[in-house]
N, C-alpha and C. Protein backbone atom coordinates (compact mmCIF):
# COMPACT_ATOMS: atom_id res chain seq x y z
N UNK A 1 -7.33 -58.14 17.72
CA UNK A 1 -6.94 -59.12 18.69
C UNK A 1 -8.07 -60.11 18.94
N UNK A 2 -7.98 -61.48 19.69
CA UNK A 2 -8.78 -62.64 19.70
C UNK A 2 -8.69 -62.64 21.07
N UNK A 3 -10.33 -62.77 21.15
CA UNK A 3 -10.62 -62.29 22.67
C UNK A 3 -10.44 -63.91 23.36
N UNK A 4 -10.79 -64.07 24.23
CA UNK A 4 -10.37 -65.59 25.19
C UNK A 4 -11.82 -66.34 24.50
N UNK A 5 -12.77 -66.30 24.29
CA UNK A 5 -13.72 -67.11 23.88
C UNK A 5 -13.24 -67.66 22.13
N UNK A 6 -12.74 -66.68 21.59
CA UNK A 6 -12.11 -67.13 20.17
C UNK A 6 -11.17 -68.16 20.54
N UNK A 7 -10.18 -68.51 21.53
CA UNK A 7 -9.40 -69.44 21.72
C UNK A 7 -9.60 -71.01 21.14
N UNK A 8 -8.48 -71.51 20.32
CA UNK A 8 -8.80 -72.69 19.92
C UNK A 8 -8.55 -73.42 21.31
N UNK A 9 -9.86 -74.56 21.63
CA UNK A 9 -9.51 -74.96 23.12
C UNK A 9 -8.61 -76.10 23.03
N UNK A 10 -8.39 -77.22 22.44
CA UNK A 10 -7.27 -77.82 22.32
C UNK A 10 -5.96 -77.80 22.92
N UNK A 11 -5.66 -76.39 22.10
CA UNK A 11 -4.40 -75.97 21.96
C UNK A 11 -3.99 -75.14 23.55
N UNK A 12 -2.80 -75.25 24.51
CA UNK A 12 -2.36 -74.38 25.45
C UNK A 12 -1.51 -73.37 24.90
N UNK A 13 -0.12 -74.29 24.21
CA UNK A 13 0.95 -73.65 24.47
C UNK A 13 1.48 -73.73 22.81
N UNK A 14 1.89 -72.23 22.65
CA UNK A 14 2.85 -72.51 21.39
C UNK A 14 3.66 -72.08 21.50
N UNK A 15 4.64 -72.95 20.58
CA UNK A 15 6.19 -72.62 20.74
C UNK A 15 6.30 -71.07 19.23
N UNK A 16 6.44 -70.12 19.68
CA UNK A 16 7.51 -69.76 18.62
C UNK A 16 8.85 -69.26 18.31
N UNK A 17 8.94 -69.54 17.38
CA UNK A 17 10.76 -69.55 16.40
C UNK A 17 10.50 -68.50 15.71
N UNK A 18 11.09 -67.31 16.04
CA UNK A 18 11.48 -66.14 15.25
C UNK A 18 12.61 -64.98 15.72
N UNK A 19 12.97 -64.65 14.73
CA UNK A 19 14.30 -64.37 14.99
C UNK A 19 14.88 -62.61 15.18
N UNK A 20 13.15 -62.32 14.49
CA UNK A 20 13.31 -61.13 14.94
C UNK A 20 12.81 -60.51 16.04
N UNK A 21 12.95 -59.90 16.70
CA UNK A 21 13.12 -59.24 18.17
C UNK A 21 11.45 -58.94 18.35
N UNK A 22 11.23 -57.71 17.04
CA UNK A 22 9.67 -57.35 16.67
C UNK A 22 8.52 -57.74 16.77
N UNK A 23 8.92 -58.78 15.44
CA UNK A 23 8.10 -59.73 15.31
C UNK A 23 7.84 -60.77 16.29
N UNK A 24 8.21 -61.19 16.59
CA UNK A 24 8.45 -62.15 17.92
C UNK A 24 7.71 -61.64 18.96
N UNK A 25 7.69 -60.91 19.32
CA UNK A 25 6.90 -59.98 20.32
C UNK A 25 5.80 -59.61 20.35
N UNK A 26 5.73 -59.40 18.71
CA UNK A 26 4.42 -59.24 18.48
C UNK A 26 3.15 -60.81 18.59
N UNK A 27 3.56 -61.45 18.53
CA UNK A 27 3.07 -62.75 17.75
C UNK A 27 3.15 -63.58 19.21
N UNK A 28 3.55 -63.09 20.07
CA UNK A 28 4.04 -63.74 21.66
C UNK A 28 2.35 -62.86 21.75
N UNK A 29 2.82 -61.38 21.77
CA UNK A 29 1.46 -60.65 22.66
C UNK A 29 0.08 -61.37 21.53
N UNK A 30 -0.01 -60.95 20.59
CA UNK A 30 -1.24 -62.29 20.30
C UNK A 30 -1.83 -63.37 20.37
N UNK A 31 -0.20 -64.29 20.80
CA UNK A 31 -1.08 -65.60 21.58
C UNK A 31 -1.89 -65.16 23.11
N UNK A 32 -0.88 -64.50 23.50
CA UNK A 32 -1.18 -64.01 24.98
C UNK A 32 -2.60 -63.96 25.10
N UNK A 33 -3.22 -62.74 24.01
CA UNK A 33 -4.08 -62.31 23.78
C UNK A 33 -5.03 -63.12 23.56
N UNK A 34 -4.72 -64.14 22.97
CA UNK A 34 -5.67 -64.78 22.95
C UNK A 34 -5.98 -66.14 23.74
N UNK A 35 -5.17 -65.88 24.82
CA UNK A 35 -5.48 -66.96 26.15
C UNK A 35 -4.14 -68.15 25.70
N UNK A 36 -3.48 -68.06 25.20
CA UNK A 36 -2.73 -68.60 24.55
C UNK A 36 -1.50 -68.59 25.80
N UNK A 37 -0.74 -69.94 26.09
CA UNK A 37 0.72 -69.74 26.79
C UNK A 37 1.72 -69.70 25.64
N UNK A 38 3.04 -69.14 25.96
CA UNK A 38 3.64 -68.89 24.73
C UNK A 38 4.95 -69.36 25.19
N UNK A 39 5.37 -70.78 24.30
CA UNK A 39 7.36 -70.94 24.95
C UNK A 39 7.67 -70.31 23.72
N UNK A 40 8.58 -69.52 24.77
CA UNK A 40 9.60 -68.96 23.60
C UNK A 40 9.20 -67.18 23.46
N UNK A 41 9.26 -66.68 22.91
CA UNK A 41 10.40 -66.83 21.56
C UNK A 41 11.57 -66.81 21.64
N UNK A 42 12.09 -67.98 20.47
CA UNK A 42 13.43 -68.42 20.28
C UNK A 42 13.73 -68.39 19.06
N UNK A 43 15.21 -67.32 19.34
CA UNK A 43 15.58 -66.73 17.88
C UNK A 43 16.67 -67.96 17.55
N UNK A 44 16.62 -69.05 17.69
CA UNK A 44 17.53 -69.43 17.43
C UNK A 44 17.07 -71.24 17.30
N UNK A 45 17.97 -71.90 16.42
CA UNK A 45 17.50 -73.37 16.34
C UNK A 45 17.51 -74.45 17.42
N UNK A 46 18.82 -73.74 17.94
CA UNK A 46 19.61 -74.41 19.25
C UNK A 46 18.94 -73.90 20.46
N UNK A 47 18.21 -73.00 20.75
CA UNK A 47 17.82 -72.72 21.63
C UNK A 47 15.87 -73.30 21.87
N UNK A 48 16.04 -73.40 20.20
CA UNK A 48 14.16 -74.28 20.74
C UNK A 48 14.72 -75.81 20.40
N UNK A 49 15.69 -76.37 19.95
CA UNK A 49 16.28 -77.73 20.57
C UNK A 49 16.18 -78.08 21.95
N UNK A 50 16.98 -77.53 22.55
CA UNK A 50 17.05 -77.34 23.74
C UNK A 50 15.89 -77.37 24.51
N UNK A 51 14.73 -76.28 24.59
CA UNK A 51 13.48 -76.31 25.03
C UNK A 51 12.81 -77.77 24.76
N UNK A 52 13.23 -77.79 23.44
CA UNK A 52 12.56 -79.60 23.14
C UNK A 52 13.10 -80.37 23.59
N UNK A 53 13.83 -80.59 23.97
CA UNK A 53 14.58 -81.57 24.57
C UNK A 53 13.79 -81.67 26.56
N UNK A 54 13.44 -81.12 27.34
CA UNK A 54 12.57 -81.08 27.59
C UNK A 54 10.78 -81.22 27.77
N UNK A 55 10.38 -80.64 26.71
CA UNK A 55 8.79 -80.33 26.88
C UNK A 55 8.47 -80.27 25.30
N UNK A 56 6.84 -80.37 25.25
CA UNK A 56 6.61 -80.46 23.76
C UNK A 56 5.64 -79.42 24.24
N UNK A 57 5.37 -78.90 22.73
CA UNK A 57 4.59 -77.70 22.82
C UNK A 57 3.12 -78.26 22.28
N UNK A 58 1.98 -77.55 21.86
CA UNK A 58 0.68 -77.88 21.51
C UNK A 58 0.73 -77.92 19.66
N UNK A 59 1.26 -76.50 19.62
CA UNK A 59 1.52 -76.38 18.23
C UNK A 59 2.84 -75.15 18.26
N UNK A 60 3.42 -75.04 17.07
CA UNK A 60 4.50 -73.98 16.95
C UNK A 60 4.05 -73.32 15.87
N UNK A 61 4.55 -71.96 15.67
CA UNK A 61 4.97 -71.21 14.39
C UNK A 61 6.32 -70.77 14.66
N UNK A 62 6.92 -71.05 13.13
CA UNK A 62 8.28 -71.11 13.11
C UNK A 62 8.70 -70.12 11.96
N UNK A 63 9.65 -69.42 11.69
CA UNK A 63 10.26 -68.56 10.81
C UNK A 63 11.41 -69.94 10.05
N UNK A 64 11.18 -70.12 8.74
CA UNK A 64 11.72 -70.97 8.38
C UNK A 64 13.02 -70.74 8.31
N UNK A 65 13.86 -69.72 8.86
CA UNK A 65 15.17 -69.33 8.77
C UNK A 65 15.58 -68.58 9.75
N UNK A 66 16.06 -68.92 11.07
CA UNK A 66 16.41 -68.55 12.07
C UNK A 66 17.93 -67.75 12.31
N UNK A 67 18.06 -67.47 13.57
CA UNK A 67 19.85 -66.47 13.19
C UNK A 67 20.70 -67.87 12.81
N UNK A 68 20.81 -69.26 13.48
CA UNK A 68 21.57 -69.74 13.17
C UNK A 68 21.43 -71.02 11.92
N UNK A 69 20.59 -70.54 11.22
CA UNK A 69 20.12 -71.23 9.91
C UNK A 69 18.81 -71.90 9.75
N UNK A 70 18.47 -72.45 8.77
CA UNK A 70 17.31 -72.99 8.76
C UNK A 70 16.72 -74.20 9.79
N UNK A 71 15.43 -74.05 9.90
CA UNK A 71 14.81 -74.83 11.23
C UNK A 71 14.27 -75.82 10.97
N UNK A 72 14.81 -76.60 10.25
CA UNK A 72 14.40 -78.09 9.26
C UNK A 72 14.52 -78.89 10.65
N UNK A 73 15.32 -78.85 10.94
CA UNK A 73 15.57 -79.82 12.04
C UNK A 73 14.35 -80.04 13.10
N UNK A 74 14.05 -78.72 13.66
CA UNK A 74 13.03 -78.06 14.30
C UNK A 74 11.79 -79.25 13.78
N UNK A 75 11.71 -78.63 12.71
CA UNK A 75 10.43 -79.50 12.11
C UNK A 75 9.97 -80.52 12.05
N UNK A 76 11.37 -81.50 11.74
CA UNK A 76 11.83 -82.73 11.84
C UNK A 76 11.26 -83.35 13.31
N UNK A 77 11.68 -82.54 14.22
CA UNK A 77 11.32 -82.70 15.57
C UNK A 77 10.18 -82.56 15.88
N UNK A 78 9.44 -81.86 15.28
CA UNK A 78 7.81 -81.36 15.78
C UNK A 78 6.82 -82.11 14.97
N UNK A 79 7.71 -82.45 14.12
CA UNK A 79 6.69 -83.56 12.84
C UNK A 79 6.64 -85.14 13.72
N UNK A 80 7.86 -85.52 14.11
CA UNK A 80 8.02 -86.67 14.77
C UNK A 80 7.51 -86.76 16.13
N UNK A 81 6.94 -85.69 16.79
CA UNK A 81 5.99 -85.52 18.01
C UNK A 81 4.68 -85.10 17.63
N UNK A 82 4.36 -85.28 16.18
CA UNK A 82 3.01 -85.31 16.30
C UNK A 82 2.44 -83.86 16.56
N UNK A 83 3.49 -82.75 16.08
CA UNK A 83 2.65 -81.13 16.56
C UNK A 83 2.99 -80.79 14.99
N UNK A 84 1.43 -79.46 15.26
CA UNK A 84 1.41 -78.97 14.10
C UNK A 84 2.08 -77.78 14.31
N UNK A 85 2.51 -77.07 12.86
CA UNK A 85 2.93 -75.88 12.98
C UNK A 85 2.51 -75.10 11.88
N UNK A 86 3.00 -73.59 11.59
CA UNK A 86 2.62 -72.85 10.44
C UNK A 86 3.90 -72.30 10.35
N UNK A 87 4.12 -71.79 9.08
CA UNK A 87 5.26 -71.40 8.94
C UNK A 87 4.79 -69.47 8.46
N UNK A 88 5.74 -68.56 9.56
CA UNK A 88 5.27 -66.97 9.27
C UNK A 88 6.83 -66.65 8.85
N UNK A 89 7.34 -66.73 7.72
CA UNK A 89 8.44 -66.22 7.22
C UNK A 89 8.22 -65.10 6.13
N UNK A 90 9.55 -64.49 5.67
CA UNK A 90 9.76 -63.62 4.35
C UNK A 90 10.56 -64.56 3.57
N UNK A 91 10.76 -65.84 3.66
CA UNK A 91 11.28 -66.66 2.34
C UNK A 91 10.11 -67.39 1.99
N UNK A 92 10.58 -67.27 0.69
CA UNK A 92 9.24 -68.28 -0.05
C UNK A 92 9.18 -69.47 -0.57
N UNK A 93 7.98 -69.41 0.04
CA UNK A 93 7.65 -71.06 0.03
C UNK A 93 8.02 -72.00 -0.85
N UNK A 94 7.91 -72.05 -2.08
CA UNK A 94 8.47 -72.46 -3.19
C UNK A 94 10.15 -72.82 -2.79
N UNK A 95 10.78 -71.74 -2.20
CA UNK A 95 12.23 -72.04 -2.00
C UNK A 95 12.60 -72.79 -0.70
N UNK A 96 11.62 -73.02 0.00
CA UNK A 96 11.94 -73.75 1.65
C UNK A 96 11.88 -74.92 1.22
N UNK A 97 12.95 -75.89 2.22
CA UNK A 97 12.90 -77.09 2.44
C UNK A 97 11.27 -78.12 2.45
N UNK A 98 11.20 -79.36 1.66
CA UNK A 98 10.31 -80.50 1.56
C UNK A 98 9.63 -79.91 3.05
N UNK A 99 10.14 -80.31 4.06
CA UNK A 99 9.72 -80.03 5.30
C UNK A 99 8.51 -79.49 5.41
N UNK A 100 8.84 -78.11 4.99
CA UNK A 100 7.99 -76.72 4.89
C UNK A 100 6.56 -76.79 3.76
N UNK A 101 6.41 -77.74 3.25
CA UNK A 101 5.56 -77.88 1.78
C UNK A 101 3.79 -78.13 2.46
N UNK A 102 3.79 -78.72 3.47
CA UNK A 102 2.53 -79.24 3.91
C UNK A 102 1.77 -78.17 5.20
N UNK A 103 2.74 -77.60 5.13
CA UNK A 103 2.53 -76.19 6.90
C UNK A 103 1.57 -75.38 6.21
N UNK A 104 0.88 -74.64 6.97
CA UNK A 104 0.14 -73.49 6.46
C UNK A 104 1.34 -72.39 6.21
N UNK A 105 1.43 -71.42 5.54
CA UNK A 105 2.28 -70.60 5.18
C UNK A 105 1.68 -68.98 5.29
N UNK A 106 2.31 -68.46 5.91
CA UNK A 106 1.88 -67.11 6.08
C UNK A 106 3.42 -65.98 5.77
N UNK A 107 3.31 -65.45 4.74
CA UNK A 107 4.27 -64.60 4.00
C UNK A 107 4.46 -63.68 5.06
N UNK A 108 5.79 -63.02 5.93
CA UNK A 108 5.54 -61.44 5.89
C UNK A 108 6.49 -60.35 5.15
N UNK A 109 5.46 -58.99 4.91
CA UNK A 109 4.49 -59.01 6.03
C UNK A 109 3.43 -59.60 5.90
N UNK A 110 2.73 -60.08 6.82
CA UNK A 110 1.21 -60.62 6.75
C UNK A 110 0.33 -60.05 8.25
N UNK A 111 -0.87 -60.19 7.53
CA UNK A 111 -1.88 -59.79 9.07
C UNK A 111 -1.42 -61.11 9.93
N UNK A 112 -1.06 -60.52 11.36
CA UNK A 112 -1.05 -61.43 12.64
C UNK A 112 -1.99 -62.40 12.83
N UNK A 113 -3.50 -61.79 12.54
CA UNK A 113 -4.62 -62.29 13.47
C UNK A 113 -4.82 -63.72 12.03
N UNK A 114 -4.45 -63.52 10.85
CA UNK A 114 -4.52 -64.47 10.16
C UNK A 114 -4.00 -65.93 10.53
N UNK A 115 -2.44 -65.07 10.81
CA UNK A 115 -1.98 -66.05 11.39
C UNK A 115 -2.32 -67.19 13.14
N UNK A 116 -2.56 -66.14 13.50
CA UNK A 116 -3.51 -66.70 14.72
C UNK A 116 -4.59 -67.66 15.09
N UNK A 117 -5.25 -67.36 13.69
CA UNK A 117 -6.74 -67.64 13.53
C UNK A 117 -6.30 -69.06 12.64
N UNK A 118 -4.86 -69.13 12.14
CA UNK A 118 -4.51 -70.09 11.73
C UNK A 118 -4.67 -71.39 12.61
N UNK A 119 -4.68 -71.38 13.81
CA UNK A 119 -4.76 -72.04 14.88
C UNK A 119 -5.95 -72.89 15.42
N UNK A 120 -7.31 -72.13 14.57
CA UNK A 120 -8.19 -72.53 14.76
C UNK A 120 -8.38 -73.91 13.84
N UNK A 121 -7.88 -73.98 12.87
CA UNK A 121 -7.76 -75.08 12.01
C UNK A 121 -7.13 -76.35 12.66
N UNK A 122 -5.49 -75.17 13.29
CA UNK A 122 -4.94 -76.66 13.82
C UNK A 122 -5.40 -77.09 15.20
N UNK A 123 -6.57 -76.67 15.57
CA UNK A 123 -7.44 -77.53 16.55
C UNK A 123 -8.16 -78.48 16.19
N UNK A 124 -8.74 -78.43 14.82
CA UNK A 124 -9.32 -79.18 14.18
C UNK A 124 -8.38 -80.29 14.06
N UNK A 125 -7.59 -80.63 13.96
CA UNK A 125 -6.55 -81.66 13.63
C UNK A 125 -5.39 -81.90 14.63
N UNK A 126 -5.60 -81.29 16.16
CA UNK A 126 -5.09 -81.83 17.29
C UNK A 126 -5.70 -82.92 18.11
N UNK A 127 -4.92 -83.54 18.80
CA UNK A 127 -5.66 -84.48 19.60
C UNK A 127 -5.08 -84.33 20.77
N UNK A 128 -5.85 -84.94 21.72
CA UNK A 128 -5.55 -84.29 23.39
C UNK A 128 -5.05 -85.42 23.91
N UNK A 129 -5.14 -86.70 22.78
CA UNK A 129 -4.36 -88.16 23.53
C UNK A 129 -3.15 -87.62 23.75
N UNK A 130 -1.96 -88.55 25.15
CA UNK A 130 -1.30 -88.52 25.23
C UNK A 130 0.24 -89.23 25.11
N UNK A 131 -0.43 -89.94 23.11
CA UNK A 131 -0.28 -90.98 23.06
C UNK A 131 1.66 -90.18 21.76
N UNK A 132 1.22 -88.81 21.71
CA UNK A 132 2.68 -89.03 21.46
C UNK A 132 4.06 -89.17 21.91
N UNK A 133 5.30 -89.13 20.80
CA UNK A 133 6.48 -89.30 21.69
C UNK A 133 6.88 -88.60 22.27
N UNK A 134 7.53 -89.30 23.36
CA UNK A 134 8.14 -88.07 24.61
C UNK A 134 9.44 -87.62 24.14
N UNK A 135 9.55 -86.08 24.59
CA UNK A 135 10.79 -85.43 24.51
C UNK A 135 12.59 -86.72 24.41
N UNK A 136 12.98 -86.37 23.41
CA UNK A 136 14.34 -87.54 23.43
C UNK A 136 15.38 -87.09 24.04
């Protein structure tokens, strides 16, 4: 686990999209863990629509295939607000949507804290202006 000083400072809040119950939970208590606020988890496309439609998150990790299909859209949306994301799925990369080609990619199973620590990068490449677009 990533103690609160490991925290990328940038970053508050991530959204994640996953669909399994488990996993999801797990990957919630690691942001936690690591000082991290967590929207979501949302097993579903329509249900982190929705959240977006509202509020933007800092960064997301998304399961590129949710219960109610793939989260292209999602992306679409998080690409056009200017947030980064990683993608922690069991489909492979090679087979995901254009979308998915430029994300960091984390296979599972995979170590969590990899994925976590993934975060530290996308601090490197966040900005704290508040110059993107607002929720549509």
């Amino acid at each position: 686990m990533l103690g609160s000083r490991d925290r990328p400072k940038a970053l508050k809040r991530v959204l994640v999209a996953e669909d399994q119950a488990l996993i999801a939970m797990a990957i919630a208590d690691e942001l936690t863990d690591a000082g991290l606020e967590v929207a979501g988890p949302f097993p579903t496309c329509a249900a982190v629509m929705e959240w977006l439609h509202g509020d933007t998150p800092d960064f997301a990790i998304l399961d590129v295939g949710l219960r109610d299909g793939p989260c292209t859209d999602v992306a679409h949306e998080l690409k056009r607000r200017h947030v980064g994301f990683a993608i922690f799925s069991g489909s492979r990369r090679e087979e995901a949507p254009a979308i998915f080609s430029e994300a960091p990619w984390f296979e599972k199973p995979s170590d969590l804290k990899e994925l976590i620590d993934s975060l530290s990068s996308a601090r490197s490449n966040h900005t704290e202006s508040t110059d993107r677009p607002a929720p549509s």
